[in-house]
Protein backbone atom coordinates (compact mmCIF):
# COMPACT_ATOMS: atom_id res chain seq x y z
CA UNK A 1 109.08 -110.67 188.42
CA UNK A 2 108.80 -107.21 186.82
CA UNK A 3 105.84 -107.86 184.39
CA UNK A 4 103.96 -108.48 187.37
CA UNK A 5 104.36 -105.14 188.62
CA UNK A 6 103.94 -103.50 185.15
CA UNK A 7 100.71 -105.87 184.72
CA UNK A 8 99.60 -105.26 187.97
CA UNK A 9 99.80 -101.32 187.56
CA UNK A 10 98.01 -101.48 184.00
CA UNK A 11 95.03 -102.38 186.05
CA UNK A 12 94.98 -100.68 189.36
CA UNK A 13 96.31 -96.83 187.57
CA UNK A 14 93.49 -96.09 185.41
CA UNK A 15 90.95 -97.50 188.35
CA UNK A 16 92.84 -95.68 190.90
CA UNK A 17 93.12 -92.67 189.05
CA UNK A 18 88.83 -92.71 188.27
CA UNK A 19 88.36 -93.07 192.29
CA UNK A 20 90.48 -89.98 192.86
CA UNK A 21 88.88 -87.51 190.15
CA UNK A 22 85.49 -89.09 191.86
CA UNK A 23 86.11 -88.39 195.12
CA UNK A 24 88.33 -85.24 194.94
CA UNK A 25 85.91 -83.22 192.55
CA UNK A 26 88.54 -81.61 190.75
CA UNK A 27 87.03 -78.05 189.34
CA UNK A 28 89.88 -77.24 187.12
CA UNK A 29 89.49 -78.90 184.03
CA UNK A 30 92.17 -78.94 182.11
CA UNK A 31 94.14 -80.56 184.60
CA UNK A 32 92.00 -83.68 184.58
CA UNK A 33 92.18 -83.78 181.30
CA UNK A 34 95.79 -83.72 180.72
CA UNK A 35 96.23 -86.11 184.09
CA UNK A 36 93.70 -88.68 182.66
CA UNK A 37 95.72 -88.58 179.55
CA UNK A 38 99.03 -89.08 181.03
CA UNK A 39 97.41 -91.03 182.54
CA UNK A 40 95.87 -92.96 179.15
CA UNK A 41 99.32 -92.75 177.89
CA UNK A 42 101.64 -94.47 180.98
CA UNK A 43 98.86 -97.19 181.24
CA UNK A 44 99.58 -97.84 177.01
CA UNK A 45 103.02 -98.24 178.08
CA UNK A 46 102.84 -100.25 181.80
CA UNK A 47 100.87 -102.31 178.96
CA UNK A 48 103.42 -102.72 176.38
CA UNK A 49 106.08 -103.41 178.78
CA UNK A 50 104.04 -106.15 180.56
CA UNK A 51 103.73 -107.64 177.20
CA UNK A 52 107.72 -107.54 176.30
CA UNK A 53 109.04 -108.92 179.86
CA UNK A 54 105.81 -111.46 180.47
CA UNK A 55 106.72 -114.71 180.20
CA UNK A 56 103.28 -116.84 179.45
CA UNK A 57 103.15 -118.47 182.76
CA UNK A 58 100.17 -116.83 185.35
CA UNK A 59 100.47 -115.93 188.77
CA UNK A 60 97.95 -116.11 191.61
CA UNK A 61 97.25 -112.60 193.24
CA UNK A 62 94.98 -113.95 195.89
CA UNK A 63 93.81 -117.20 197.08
CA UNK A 64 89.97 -116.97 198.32
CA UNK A 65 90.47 -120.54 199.85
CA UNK A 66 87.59 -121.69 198.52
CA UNK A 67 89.56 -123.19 195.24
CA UNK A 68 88.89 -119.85 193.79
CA UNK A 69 91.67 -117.32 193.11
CA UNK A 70 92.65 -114.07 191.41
CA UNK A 71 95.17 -115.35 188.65
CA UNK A 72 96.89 -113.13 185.88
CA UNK A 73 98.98 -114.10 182.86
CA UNK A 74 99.70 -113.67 179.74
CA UNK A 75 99.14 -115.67 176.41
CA UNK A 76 98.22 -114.31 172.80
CA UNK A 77 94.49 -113.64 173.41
CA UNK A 78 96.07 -111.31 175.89
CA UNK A 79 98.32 -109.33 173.82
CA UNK A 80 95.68 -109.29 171.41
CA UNK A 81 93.26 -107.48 173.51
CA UNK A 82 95.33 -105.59 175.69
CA UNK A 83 97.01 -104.05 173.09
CA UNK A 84 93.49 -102.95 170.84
CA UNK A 85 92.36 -101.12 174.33
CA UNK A 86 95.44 -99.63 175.89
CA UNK A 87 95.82 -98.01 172.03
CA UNK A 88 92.36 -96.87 171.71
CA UNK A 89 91.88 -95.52 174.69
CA UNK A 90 93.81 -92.06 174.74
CA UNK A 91 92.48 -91.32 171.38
CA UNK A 92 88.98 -92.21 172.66
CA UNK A 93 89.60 -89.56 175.56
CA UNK A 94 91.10 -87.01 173.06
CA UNK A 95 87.86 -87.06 171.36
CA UNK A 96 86.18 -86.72 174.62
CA UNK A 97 87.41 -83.98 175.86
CA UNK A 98 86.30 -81.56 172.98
CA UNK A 99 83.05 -83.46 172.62
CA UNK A 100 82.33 -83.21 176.17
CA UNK A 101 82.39 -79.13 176.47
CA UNK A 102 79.79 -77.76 178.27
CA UNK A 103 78.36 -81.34 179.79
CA UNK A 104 77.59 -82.12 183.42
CA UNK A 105 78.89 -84.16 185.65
CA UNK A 106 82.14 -84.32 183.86
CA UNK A 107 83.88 -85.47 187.05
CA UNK A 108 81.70 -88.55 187.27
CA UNK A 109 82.28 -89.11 183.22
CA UNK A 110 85.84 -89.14 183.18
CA UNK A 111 86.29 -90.97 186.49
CA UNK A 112 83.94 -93.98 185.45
CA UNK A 113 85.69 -93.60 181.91
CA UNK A 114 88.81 -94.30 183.67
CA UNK A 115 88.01 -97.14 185.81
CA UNK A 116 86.47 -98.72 183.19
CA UNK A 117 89.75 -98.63 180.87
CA UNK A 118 91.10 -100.67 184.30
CA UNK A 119 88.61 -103.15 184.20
CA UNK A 120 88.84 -104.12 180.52
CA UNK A 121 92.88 -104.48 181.10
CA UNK A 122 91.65 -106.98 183.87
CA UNK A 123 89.69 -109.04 182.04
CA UNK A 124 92.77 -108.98 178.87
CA UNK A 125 94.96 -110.29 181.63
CA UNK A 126 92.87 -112.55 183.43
CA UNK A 127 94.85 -115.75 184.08
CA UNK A 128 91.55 -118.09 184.85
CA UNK A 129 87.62 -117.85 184.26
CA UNK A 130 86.97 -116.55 187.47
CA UNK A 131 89.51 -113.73 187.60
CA UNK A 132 87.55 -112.76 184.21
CA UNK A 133 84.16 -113.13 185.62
CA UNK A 134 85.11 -110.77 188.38
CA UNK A 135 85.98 -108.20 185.83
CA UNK A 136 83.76 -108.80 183.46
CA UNK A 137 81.22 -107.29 186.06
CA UNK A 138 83.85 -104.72 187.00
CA UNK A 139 82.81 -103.61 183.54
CA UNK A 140 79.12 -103.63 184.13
CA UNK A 141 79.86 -101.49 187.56
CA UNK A 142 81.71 -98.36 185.81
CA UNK A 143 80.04 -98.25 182.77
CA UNK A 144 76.44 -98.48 184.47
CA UNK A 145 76.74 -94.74 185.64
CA UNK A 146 78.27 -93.62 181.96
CA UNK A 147 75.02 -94.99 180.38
CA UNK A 148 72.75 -93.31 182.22
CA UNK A 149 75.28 -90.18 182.23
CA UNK A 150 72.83 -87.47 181.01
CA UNK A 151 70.42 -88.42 184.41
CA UNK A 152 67.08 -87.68 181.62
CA UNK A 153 64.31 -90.40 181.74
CA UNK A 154 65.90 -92.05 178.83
CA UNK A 155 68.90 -92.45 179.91
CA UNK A 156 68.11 -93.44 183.32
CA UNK A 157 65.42 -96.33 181.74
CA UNK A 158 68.67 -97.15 178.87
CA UNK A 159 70.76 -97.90 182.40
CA UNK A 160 68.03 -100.18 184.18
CA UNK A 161 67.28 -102.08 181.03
CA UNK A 162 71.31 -102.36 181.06
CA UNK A 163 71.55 -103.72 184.27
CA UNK A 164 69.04 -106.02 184.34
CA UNK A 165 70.13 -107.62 180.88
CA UNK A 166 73.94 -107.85 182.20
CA UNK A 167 72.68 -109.22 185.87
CA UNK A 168 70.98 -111.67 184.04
CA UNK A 169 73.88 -112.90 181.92
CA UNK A 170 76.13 -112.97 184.87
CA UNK A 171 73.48 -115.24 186.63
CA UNK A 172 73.90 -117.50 183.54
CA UNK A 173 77.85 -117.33 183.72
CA UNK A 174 78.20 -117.71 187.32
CA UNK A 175 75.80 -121.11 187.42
CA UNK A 176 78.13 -122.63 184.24
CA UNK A 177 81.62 -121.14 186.12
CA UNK A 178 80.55 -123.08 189.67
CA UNK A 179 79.79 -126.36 187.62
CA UNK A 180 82.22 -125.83 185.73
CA UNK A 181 84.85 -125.63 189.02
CA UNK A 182 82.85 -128.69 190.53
CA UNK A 183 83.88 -130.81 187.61
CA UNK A 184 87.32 -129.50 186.63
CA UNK A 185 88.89 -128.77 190.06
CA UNK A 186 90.13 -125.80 187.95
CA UNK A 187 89.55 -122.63 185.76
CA UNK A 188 92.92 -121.88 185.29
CA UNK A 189 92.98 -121.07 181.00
CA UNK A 190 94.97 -123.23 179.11
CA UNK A 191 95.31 -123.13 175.47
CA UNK A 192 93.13 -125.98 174.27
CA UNK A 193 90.78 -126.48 177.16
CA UNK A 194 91.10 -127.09 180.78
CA UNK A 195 88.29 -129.76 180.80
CA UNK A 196 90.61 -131.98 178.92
CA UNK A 197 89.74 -135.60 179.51
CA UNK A 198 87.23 -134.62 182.17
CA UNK A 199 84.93 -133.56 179.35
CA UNK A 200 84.27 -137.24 178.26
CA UNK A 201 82.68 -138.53 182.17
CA UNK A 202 80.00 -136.02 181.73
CA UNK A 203 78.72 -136.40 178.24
CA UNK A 204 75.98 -134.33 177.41
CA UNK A 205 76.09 -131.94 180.54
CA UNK A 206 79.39 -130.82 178.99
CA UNK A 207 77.56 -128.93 176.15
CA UNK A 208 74.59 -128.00 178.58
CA UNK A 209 76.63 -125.88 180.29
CA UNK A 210 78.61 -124.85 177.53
CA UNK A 211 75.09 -123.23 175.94
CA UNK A 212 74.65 -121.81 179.55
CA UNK A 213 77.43 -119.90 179.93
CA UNK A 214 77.53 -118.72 176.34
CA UNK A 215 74.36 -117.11 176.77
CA UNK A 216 75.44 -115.69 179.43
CA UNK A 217 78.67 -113.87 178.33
CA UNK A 218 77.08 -113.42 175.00
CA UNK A 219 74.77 -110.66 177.05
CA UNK A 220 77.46 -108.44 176.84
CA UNK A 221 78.39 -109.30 172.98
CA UNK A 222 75.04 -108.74 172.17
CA UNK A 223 73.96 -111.82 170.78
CA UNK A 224 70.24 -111.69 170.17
CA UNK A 225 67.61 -111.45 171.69
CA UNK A 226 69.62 -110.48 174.45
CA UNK A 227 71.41 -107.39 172.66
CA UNK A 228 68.62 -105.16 172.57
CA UNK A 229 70.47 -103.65 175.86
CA UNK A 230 72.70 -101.67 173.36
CA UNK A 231 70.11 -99.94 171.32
CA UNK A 232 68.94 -98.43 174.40
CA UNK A 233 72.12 -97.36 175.16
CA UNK A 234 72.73 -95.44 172.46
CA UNK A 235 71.73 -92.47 174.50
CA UNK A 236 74.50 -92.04 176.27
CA UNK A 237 77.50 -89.29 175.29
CA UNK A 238 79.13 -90.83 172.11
CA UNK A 239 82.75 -91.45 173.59
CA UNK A 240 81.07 -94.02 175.71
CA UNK A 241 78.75 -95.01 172.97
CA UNK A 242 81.92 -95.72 171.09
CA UNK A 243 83.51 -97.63 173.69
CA UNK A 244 80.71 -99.72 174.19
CA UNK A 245 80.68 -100.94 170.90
CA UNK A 246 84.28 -101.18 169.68
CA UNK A 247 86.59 -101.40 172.78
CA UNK A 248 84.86 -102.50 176.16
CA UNK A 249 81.63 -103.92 176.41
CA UNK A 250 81.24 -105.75 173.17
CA UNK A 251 84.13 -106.57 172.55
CA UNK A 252 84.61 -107.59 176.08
CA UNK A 253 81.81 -110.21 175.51
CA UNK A 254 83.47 -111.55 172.16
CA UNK A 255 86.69 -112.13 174.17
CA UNK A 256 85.09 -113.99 176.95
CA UNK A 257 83.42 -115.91 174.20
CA UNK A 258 86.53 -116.94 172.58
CA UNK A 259 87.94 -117.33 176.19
CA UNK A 260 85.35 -119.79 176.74
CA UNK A 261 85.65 -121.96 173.62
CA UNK A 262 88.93 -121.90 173.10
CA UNK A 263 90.76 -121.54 176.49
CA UNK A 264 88.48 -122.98 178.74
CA UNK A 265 86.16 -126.05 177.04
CA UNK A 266 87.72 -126.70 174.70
CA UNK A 267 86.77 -127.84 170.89
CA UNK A 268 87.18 -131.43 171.32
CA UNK A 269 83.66 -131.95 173.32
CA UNK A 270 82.00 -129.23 171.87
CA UNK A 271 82.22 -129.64 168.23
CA UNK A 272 79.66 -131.66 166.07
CA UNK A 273 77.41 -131.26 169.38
CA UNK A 274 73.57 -129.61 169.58
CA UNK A 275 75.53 -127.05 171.79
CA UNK A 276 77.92 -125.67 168.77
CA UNK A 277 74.98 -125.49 166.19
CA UNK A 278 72.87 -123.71 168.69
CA UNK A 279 75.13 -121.15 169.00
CA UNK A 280 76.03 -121.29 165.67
CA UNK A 281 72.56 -120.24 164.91
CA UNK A 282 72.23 -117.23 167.41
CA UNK A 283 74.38 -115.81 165.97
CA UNK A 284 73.22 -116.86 162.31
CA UNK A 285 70.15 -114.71 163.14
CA UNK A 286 72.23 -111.65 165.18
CA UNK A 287 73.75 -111.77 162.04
CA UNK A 288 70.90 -111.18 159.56
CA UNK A 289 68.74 -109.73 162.58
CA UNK A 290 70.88 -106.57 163.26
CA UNK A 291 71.54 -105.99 159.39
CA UNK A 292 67.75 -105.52 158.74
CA UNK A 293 67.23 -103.21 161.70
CA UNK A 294 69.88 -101.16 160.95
CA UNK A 295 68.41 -100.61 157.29
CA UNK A 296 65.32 -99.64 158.64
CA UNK A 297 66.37 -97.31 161.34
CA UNK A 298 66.15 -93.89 160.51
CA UNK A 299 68.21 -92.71 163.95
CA UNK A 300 72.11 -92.20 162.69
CA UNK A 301 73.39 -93.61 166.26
CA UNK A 302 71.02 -96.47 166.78
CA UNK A 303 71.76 -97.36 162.98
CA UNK A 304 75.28 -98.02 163.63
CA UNK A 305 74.19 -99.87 167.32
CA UNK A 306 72.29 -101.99 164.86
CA UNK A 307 75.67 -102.56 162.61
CA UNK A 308 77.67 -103.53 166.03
CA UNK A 309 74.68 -105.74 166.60
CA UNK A 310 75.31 -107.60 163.77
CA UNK A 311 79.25 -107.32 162.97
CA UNK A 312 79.78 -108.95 166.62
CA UNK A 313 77.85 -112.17 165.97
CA UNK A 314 80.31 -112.18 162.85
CA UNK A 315 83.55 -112.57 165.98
CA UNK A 316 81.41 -114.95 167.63
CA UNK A 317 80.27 -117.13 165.10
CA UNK A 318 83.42 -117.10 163.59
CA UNK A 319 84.81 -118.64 167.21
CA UNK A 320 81.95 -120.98 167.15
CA UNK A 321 83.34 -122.50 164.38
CA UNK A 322 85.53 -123.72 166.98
CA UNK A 323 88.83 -124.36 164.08
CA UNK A 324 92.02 -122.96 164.10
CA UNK A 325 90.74 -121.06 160.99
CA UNK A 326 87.54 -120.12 162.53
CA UNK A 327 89.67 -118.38 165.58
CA UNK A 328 91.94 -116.43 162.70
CA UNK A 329 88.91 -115.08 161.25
CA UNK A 330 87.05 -114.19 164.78
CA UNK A 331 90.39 -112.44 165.47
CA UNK A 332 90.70 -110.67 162.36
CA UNK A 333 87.08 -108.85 162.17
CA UNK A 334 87.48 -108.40 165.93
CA UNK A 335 90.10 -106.44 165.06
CA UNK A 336 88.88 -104.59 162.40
CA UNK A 337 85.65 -103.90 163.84
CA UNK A 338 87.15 -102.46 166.60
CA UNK A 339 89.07 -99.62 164.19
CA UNK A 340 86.10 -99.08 162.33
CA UNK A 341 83.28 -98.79 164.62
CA UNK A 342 85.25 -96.63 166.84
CA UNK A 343 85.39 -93.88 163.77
CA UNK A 344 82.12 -94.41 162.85
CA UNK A 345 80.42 -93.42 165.69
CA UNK A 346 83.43 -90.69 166.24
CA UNK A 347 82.55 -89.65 162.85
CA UNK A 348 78.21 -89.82 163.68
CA UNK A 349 79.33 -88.15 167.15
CA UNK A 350 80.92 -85.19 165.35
CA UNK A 351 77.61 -84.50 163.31
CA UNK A 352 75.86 -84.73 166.53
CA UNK A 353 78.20 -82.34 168.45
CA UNK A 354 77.57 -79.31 166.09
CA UNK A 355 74.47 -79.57 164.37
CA UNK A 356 72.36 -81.27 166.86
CA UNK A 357 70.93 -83.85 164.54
CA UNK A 358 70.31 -87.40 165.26
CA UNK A 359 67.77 -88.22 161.70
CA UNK A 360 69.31 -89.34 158.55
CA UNK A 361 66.55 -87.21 156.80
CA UNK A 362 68.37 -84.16 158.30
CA UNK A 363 71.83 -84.24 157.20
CA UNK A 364 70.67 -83.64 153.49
CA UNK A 365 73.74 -81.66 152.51
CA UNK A 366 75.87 -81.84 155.22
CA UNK A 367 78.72 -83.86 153.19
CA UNK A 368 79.53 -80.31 152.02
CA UNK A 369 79.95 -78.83 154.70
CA UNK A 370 82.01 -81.12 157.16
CA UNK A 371 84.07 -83.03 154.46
CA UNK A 372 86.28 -84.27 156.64
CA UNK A 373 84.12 -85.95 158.88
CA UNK A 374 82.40 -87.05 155.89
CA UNK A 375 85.33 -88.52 153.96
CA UNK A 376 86.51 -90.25 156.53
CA UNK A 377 82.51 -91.90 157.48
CA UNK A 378 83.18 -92.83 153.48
CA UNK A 379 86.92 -94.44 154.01
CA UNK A 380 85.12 -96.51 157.49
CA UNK A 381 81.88 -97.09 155.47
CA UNK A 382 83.66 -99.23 152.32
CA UNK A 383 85.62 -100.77 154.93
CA UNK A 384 83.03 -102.34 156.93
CA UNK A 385 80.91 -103.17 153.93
CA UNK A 386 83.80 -105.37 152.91
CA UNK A 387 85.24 -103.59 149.60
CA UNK A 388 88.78 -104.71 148.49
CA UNK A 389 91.47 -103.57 149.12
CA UNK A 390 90.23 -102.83 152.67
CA UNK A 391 90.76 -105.02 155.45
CA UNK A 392 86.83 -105.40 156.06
CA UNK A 393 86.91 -107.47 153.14
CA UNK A 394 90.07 -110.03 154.15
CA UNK A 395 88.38 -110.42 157.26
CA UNK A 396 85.07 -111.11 156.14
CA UNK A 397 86.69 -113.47 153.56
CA UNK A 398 88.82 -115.17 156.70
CA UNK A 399 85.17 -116.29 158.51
CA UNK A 400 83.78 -117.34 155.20
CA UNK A 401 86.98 -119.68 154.10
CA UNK A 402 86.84 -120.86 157.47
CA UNK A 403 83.06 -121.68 157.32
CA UNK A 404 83.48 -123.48 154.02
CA UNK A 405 86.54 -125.24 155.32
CA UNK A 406 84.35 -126.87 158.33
CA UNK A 407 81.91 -127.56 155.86
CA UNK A 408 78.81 -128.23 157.98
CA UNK A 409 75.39 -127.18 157.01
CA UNK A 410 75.38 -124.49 159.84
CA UNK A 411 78.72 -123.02 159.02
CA UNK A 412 77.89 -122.72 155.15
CA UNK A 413 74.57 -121.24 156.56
CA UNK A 414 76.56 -118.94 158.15
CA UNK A 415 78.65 -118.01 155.51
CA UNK A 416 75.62 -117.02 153.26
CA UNK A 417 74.83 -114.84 156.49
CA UNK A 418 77.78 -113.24 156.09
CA UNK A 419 77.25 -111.79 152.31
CA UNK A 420 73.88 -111.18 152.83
CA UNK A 421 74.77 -108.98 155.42
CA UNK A 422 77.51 -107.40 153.99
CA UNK A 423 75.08 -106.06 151.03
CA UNK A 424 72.24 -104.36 153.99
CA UNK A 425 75.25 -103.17 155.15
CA UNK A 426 76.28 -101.41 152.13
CA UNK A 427 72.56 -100.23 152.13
CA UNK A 428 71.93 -98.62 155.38
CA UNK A 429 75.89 -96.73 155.15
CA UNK A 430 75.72 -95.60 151.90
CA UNK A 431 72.34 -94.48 152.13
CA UNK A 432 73.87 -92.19 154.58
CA UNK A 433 76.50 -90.79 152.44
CA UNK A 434 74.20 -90.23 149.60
CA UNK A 435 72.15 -88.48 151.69
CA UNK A 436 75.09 -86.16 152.84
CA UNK A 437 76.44 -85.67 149.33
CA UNK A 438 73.26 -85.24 146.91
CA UNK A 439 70.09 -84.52 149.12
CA UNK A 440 66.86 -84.23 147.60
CA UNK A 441 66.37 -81.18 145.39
CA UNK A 442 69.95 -80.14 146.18
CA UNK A 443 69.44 -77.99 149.02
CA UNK A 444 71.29 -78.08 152.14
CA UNK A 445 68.81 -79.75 155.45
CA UNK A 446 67.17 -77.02 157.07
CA UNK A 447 69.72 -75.66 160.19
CA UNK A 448 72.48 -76.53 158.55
CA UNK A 449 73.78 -73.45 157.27
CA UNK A 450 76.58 -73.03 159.74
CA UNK A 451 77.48 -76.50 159.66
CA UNK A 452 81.47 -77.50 159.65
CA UNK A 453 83.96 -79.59 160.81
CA UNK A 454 84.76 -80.12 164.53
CA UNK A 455 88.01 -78.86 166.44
CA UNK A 456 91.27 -80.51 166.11
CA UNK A 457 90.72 -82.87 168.93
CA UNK A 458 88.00 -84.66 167.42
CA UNK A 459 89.07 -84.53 163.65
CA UNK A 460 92.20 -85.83 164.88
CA UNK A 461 91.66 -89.54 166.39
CA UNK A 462 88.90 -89.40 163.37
CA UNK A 463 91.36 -89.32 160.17
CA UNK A 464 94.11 -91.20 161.72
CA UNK A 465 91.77 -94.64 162.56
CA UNK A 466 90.65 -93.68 158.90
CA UNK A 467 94.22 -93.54 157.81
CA UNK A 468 94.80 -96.73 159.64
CA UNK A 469 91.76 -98.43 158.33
CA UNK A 470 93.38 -98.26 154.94
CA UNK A 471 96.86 -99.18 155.73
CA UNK A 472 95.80 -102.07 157.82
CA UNK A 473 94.21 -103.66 154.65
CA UNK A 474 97.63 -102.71 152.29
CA UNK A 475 99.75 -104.41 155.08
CA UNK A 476 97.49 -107.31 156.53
CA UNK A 477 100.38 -109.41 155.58
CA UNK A 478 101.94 -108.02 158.70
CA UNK A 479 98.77 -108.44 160.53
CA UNK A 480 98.60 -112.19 159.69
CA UNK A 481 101.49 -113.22 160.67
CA UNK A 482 100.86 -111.99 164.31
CA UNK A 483 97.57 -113.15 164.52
CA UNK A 484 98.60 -116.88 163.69
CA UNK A 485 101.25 -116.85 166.66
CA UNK A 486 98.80 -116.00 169.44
């Protein structure tokens, strides 16, 4: 069928197209940058027309013979995610390309940037747990070198401590997917479980390995105390520092989360079990954890890692309420997140770029002078904080309905979470944009003087996710209805 081809291409372009600016070296940089954004741009729509002709049913790529085999398909957690990182993804590079002027290694950034947009269509269109497992480490391979990009002591100690936390978790996964296969006979996702009445012979090893494996994923989603991985890679260049937290890694965790739960268990053995209100309660503390470290932390970029941190465990608690309302709401802030973080950190990126400052004590003033950038950290800010008539707040409001609606202690513990969290996070953003707008004494932070708004590449993707932040929320109407059909 065609949408095999299409869906096929959508991951094998952007990976092929890494390997060649790898090994060929190309010197002449503007034509890698326009190539990797055609290229960007033909993978958005190999993407889009997968999506149209696909049919829902999966097909096997490659048999292993060992039971195990590459299967793709796709359903509406597909489409979902597919469609959040094919779109991202050119902007991301847009931004990229002025904010990457002057760097090294440039090759070896945009190749590994590249590859890694192929691996995160992989896992979106990963027909079975196993085809997802294999790319879920894909991920882990190419973004490895973009963490430690910069090649300074921090950044190469930022990529061990990333390595060894996402080896670990794929130790975790792995055990759960092989006991998992034992049991089962099969990985293959199907909506509602694949266990089915399997579930029931193995009683209580069901949730065991349940727990297991969603420790394991929830490395990469940075469920705590596992997610301290992601504060220390905060020193990489801020296009991948965005990526990590609103389009890849993260979010790549959240999905196999949801995956797992949802597609692959199963609610029916997990729910009302030790299992469900253990991870109901990592993620209760993520929650209030990440909130309270991001107040305190006076670093602009590790602040927001802190806000991902938290916001994350939101998606994944959300899914752990393990309800058809509980997945709306996961969906819905994974969504939102994804917009907003992504300008956030394009927005904290731009500050970075041209004045060189990574303090919130140092920006006292700076509002002034880069009002765009500014405005639109404002517009992402109320957003994320959860202010009608933003979408922040209907999604938000989505986990919270849901978590009354289950009405178990841990959910309604989790729900308090939630708007505790949502006033530290109007604390450690606003903080910032007071700072910006009305620093001490009035006077502008010392070096700031020639401070002002970046070039047209990175202002761009910038004001229109801001633009799109605020639509979304006057048209979620529109964004309902095609969450409820995945």
């Amino acid at each position: 069928m065609l949408y095999k081809v299409f869906l096929l291409a959508a991951i094998l372009l952007p990976i092929v197209s890494g390997a060649v600016i790898l090994f060929l070296k190309i010197r002449n940089e503007k034509a890698r940058n326009i190539a990797t954004f055609v290229v960007s741009i033909v993978n958005l729509g190999l993407v889009i027309a997968a999506l149209c002709l696909g049919s829902g049913e999966s097909f096997v790529l490659y048999d292993t013979g060992f039971t195990l085999k590459i299967t793709f398909g796709i359903d509406g957690m597909s489409r979902f995610f597919a469609l959040i990182v094919s779109v991202l993804w050119p902007f991301s590079l847009l931004y990229a390309y002025e904010y990457m002027e002057g760097e090294e290694n440039k090759n070896s950034f945009f190749a590994f940037f590249m590859m890694t947009l192929g691996s995160v269509i992989g896992v979106s269109f990963a027909g079975d747990l196993f085809t997802m497992y294999v790319f879920y480490e894909l991920i882990t391979l190419f973004t490895f070198p973009l963490v430690m990009h910069e090649r300074s002591k921090e950044a190469v100690s930022a990529g061990r401590k990333y390595l060894v936390y996402m080896l670990g978790g794929a130790g975790f996964a792995l055990m759960g997917l092989i006991v998992i296969l034992n049991i089962s006979g099969t990985v293959v996702f199907t909506e509602g479980g694949f266990l089915g009445a399997t579930a029931a012979q193995y009683g209580s090893l069901i949730p065991f390995i349940f727990l297991v494996m969603f420790l394991g994923f929830g490395v990469k989603a940075a469920i705590m105390p596992f997610g301290k991985w992601l504060i220390h890679a905060a020193v990489a260049p801020t296009p991948v520092t965005a990526l990590l937290h609103a389009v890849a890694v993260v979010k790549a965790g959240a999905f196999t989360v949801i995956r797992l739960i949802y597609y692959s268990f199963g609610t029916e053995p997990l729910r009302g079990t030790y299992a469900q209100y253990a991870a109901m309660g990592f993620c209760i503390f993520t929650i209030l954890y990440g909130s309270y470290m991001a107040v305190r932390m006076p670093h602009i970029k590790r602040r927001l890692a802190y806000s991902t941190i938290s916001n994350l465990s939101y998606v994944v608690f959300a899914a752990c309420i393990m309800t058809p309302a509980g997945l709306y709401g996961s969906l819905s802030h994974f969504l939102v997140h994804a917009l907003t973080k992504i300008a956030l950190f394009f927005c904290i990126g731009a500050v970075m770029h041209v004045t060189g400052k990574t303090l919130i004590s140092e920006i006292g003033g700076l509002g002034r002078k880069m009002k765009v950038i500014f405005t639109c950290f404002i517009v992402c800010s109320i957003c994320l904080i959860g202010i009608p008539p933003f979408s922040g707040f209907l999604s938000k409001f989505n986990i919270i309905e849901a978590a009354i609606e289950e009405g178990s202690v841990a959910s309604y513990i989790g729900g308090g979470a939630i708007i505790i969290s949502a006033i530290l996070t109007a604390i450690y953003l606003m903080t910032v944009v007071v700072k910006a707008f009305f620093p001490e004494g009035g006077t502008l932070g010392a070096g700031l003087e020639d401070a002002h708004d970046p070039g047209i590449r990175m202002k761009t993707p910038i004001v229109l996710f801001s633009a799109v932040i605020f639509v979304v929320g006057l048209g979620w109407g529109y964004i309902e209805s095609f969450l409820t059909v995945m």
